[in-house]
PDB file of N, CA and C in Angstrom:
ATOM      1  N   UNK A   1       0.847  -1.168   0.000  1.00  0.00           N
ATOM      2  CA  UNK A   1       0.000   0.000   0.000  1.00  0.00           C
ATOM      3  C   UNK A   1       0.896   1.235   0.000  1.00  0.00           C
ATOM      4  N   UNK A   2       0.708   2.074  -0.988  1.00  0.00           N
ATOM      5  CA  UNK A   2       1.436   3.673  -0.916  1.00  0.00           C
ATOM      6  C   UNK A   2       0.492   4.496  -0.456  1.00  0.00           C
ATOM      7  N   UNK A   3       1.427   5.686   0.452  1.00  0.00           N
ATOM      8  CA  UNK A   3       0.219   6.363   1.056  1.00  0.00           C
ATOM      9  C   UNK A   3      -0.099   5.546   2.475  1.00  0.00           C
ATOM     10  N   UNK A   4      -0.934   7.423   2.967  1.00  0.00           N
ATOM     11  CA  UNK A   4      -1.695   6.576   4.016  1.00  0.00           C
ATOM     12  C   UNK A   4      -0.960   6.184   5.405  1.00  0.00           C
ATOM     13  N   UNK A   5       0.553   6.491   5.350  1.00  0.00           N
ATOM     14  CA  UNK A   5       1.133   6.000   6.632  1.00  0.00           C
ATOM     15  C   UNK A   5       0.724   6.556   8.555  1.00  0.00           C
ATOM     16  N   UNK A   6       0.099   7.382   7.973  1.00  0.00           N
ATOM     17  CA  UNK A   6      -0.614   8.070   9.447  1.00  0.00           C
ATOM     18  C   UNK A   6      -1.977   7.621   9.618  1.00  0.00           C
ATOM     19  N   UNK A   7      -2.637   6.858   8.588  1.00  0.00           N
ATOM     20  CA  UNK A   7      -3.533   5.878   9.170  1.00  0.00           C
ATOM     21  C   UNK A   7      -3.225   4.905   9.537  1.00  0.00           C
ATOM     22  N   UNK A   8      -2.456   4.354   8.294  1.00  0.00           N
ATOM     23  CA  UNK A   8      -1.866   2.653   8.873  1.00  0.00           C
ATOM     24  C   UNK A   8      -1.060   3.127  10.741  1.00  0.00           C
ATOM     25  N   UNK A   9      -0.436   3.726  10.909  1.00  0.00           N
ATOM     26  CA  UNK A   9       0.137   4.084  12.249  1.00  0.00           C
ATOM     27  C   UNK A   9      -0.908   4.315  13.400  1.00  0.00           C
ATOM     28  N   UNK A  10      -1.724   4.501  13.129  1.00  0.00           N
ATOM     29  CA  UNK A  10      -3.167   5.101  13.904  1.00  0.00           C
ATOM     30  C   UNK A  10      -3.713   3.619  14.060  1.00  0.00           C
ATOM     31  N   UNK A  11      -4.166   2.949  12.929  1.00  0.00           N
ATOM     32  CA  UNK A  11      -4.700   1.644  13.436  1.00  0.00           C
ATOM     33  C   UNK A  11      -3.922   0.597  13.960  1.00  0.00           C
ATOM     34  N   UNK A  12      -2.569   0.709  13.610  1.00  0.00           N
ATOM     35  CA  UNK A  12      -1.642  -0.519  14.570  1.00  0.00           C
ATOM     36  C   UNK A  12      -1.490   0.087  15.887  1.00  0.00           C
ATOM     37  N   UNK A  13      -1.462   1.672  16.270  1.00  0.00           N
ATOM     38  CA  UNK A  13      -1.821   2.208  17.580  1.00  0.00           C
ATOM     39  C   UNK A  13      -2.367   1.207  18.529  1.00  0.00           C
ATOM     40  N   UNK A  14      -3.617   1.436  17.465  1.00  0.00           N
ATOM     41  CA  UNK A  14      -5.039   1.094  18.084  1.00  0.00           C
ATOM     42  C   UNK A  14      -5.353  -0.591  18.440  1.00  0.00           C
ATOM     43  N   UNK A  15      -4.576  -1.077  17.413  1.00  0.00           N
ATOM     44  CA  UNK A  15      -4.165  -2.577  18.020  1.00  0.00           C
ATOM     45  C   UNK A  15      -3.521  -2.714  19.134  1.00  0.00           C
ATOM     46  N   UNK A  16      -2.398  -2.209  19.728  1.00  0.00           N
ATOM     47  CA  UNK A  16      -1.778  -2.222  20.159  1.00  0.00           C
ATOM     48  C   UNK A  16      -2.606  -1.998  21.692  1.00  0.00           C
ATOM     49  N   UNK A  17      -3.439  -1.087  21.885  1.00  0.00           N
ATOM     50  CA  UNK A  17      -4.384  -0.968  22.747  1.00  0.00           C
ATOM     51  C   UNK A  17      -4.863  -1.561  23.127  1.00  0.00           C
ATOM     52  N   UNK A  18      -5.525  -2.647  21.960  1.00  0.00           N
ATOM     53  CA  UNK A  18      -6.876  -3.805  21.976  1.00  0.00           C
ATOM     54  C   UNK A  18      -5.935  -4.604  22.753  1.00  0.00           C
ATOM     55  N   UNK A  19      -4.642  -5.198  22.636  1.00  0.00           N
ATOM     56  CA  UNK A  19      -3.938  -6.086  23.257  1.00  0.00           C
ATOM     57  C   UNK A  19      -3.657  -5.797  24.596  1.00  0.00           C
ATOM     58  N   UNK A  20      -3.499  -4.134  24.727  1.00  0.00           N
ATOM     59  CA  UNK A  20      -3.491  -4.131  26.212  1.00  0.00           C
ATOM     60  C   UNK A  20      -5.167  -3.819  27.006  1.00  0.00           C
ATOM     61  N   UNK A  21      -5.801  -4.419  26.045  1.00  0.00           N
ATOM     62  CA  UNK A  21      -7.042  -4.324  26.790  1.00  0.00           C
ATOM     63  C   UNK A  21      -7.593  -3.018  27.134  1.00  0.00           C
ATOM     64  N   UNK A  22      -7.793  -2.287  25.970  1.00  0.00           N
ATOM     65  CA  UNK A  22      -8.142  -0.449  25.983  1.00  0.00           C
ATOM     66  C   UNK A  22      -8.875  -0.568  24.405  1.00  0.00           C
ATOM     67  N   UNK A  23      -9.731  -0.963  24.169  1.00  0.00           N
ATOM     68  CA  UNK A  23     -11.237  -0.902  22.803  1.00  0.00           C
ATOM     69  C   UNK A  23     -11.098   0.371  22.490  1.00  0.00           C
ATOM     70  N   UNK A  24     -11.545   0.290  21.090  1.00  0.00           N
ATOM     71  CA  UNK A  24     -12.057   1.338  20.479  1.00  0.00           C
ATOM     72  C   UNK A  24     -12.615   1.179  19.585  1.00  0.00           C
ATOM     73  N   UNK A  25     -13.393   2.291  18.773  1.00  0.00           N
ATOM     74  CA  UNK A  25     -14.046   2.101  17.832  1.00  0.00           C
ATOM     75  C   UNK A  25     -13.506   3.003  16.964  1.00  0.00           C
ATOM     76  N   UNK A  26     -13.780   2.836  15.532  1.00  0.00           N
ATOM     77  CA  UNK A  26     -12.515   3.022  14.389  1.00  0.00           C
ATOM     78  C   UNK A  26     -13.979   3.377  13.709  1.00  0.00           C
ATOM     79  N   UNK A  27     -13.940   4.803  13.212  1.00  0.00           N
ATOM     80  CA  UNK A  27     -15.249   5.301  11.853  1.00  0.00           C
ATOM     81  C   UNK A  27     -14.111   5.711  10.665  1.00  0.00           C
ATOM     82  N   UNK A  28     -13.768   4.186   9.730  1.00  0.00           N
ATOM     83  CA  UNK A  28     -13.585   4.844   8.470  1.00  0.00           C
ATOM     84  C   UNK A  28     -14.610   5.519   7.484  1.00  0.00           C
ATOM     85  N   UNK A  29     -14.395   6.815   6.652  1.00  0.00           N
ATOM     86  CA  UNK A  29     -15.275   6.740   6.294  1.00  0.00           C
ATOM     87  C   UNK A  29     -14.790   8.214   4.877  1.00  0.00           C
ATOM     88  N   UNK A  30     -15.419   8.095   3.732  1.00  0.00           N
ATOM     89  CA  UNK A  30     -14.708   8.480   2.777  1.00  0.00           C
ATOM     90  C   UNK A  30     -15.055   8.379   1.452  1.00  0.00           C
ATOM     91  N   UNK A  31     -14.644   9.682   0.242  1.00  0.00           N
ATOM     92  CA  UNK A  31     -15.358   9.328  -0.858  1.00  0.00           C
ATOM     93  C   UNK A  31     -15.440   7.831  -1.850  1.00  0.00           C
ATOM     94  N   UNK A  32     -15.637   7.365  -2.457  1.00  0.00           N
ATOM     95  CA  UNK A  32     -15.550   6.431  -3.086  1.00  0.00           C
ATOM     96  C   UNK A  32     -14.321   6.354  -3.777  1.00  0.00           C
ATOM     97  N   UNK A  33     -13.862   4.990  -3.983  1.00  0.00           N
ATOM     98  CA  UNK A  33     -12.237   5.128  -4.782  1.00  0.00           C
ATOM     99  C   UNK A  33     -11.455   5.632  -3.607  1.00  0.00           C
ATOM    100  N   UNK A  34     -10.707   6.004  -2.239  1.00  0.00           N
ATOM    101  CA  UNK A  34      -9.913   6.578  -2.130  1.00  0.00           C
ATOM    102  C   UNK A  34      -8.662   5.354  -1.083  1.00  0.00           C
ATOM    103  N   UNK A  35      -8.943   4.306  -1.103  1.00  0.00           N
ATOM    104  CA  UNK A  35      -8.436   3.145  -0.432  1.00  0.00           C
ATOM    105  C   UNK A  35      -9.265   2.764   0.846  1.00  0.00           C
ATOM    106  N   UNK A  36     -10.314   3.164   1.111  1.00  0.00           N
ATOM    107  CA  UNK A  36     -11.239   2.584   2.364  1.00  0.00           C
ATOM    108  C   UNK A  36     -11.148   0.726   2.502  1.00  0.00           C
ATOM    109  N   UNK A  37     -11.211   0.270   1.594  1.00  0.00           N
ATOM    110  CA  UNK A  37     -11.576  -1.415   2.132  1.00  0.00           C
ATOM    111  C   UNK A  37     -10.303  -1.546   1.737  1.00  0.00           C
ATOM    112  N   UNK A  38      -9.001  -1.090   0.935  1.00  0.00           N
ATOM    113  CA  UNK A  38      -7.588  -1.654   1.223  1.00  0.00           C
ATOM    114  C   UNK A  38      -6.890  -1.420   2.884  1.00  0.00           C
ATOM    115  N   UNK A  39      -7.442  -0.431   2.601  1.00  0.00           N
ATOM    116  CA  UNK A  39      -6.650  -0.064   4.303  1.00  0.00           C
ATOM    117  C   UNK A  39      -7.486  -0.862   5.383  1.00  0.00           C
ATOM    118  N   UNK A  40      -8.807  -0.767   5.350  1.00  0.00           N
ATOM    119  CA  UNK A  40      -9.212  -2.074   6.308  1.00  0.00           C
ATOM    120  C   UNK A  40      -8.970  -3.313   6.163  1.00  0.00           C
ATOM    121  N   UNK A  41      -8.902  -3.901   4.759  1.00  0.00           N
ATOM    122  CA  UNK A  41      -7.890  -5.201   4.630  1.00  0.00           C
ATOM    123  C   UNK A  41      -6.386  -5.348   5.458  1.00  0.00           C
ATOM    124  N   UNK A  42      -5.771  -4.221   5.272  1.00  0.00           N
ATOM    125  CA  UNK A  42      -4.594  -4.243   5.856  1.00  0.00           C
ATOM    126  C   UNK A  42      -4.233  -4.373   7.522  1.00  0.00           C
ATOM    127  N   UNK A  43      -5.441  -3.500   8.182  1.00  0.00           N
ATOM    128  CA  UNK A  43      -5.141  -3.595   9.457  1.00  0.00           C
ATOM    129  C   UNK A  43      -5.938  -5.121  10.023  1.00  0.00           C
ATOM    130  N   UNK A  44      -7.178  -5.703   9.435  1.00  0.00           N
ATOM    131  CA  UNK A  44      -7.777  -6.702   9.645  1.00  0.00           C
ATOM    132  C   UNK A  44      -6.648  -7.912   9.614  1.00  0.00           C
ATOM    133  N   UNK A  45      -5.661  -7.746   8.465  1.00  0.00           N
ATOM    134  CA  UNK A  45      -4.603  -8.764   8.118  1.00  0.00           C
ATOM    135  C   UNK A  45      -3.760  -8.478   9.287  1.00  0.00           C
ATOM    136  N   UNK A  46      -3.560  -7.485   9.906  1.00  0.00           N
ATOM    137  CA  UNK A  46      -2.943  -7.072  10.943  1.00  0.00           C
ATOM    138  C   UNK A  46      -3.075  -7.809  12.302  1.00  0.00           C
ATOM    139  N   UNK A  47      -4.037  -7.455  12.721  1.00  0.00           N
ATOM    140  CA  UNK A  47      -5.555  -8.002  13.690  1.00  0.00           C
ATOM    141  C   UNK A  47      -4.954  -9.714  13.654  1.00  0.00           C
ATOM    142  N   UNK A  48      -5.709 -10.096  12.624  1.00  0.00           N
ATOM    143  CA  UNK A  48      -5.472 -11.781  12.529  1.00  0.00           C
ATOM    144  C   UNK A  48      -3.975 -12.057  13.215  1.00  0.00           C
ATOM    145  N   UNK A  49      -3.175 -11.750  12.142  1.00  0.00           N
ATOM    146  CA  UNK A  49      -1.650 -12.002  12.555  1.00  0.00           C
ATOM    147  C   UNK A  49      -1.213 -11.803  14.026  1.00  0.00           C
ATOM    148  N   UNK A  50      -2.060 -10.816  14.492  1.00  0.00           N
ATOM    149  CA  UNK A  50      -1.755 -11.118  16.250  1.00  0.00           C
ATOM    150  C   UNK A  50      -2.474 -11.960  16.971  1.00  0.00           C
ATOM    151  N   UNK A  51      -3.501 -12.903  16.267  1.00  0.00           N
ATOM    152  CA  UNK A  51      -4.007 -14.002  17.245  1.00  0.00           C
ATOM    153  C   UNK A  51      -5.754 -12.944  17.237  1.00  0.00           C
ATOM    154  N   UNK A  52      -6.369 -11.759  17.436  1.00  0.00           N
ATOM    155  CA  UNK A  52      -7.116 -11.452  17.299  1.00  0.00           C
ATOM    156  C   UNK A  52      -8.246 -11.730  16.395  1.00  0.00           C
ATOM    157  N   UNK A  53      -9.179 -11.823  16.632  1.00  0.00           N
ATOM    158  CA  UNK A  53     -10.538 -12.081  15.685  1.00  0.00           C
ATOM    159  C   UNK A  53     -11.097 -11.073  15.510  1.00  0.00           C
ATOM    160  N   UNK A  54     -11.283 -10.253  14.176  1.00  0.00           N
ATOM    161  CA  UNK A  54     -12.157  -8.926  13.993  1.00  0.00           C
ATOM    162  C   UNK A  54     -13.560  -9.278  14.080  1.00  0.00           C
ATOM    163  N   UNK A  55     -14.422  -7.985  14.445  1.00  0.00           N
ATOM    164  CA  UNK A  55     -15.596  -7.997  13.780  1.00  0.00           C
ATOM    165  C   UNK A  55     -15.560  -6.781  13.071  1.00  0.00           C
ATOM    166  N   UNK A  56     -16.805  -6.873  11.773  1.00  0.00           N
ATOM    167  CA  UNK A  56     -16.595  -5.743  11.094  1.00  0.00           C
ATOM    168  C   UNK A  56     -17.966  -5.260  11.091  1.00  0.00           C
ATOM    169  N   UNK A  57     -18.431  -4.370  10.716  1.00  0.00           N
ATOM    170  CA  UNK A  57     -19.662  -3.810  10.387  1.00  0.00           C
ATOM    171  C   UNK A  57     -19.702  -2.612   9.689  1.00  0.00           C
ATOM    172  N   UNK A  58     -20.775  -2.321   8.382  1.00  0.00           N
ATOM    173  CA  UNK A  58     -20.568  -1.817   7.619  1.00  0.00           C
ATOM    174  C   UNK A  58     -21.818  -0.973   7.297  1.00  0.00           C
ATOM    175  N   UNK A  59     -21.934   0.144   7.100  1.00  0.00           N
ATOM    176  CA  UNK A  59     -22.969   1.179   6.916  1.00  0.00           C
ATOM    177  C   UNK A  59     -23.235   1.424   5.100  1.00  0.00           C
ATOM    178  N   UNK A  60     -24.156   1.383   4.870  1.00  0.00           N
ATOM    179  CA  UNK A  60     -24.901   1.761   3.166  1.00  0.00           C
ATOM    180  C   UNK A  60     -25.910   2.930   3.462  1.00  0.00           C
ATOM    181  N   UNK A  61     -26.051   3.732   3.089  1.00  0.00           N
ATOM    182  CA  UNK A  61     -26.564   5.255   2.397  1.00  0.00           C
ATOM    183  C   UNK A  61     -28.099   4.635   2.226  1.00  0.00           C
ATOM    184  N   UNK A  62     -28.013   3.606   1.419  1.00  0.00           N
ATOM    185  CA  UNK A  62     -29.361   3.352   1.267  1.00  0.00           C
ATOM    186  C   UNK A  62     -30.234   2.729   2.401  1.00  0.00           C
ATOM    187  N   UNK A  63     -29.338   2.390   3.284  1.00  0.00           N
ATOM    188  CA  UNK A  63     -29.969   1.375   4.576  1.00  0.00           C
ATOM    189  C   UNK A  63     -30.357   2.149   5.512  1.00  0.00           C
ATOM    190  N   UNK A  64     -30.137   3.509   5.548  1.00  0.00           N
ATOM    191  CA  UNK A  64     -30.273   4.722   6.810  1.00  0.00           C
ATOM    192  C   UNK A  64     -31.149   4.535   7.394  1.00  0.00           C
ATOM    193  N   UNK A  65     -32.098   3.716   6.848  1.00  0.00           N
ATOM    194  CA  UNK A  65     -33.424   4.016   7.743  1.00  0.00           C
ATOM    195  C   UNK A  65     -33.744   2.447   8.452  1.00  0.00           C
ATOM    196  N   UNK A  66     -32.675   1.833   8.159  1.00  0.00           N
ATOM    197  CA  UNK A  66     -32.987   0.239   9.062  1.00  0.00           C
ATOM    198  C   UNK A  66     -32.193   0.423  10.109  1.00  0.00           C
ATOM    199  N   UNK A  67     -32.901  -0.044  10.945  1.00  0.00           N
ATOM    200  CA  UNK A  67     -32.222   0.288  12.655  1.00  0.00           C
ATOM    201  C   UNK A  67     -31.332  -0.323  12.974  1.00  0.00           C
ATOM    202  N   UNK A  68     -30.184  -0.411  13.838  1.00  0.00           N
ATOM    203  CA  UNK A  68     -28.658  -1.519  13.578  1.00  0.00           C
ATOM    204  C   UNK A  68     -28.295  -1.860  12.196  1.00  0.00           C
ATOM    205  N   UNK A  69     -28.476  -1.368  11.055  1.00  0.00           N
ATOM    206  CA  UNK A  69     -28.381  -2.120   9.697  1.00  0.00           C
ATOM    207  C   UNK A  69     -26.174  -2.396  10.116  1.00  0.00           C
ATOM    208  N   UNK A  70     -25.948  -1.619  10.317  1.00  0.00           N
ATOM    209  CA  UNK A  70     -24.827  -1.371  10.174  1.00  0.00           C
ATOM    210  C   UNK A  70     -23.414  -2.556  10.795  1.00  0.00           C
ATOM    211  N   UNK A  71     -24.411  -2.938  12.445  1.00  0.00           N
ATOM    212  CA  UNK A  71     -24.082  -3.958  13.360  1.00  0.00           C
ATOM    213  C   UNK A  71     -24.335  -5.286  12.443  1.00  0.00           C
ATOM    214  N   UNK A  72     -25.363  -5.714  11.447  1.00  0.00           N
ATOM    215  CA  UNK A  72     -25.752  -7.007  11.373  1.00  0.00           C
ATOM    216  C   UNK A  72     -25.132  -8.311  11.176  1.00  0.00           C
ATOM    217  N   UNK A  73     -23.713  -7.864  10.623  1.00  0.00           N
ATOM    218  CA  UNK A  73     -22.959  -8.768  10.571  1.00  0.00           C
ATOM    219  C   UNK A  73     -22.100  -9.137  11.410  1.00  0.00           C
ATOM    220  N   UNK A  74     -21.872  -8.154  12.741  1.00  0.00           N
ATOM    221  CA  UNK A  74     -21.445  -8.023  13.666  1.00  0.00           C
ATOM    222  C   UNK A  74     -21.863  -8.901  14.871  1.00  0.00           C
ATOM    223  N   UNK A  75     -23.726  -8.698  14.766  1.00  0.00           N
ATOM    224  CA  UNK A  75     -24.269  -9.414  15.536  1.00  0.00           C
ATOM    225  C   UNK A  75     -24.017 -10.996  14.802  1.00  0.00           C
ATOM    226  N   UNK A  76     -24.193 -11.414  13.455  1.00  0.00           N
ATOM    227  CA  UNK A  76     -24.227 -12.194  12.808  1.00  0.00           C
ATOM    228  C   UNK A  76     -23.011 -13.142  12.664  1.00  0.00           C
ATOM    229  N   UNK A  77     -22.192 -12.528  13.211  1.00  0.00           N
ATOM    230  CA  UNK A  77     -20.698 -13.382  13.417  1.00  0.00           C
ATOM    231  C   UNK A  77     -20.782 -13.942  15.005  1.00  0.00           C
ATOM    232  N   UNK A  78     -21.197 -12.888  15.976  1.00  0.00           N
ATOM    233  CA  UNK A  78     -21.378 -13.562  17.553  1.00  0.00           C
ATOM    234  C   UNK A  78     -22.392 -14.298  17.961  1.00  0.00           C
ATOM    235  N   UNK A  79     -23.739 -13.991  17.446  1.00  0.00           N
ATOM    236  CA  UNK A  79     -24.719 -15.276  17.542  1.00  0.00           C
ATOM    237  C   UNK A  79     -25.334 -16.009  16.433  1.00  0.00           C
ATOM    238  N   UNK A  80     -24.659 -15.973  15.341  1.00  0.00           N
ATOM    239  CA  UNK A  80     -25.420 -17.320  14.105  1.00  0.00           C
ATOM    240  C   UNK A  80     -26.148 -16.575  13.653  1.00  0.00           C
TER     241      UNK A  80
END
């Protein structure tokens, strides 16, 4: 990945946290085309490689009006 090194630095931060047991929540968010799902590939590949299990959840423009739309896969990975 070119570019971007003060995010990638920001989310291995933020790993780094999760391991010492300090959460957070991460709002990527951005025009279309500008590396959004490479850079979450990258830190997710990140994540794994330390033994961690992500969850992800993902927001659509068109879904605004479904309530949790955003959680569902979130919930959908922790209870079936």
């Amino acid at each position: 990945m070119i570019g971007r090194q003060q995010e990638r630095e920001l989310l291995t931060e933020s790993l780094d946290a999760l391991e010492a047991q300090q959460g957070s929540v991460i709002l990527v968010e951005g025009e279309a085309g500008i590396g959004k799902s490479r850079l979450l590939e990258t830190v997710l590949a990140q994540a794994r490689a330390r033994g961690l299990d992500p969850l992800v959840g993902m927001a659509d423009a068109i879904e605004n009006q479904t309530a949790y739309f955003a959680y569902r896969t979130v919930f959908n990975s922790i209870f079936g």
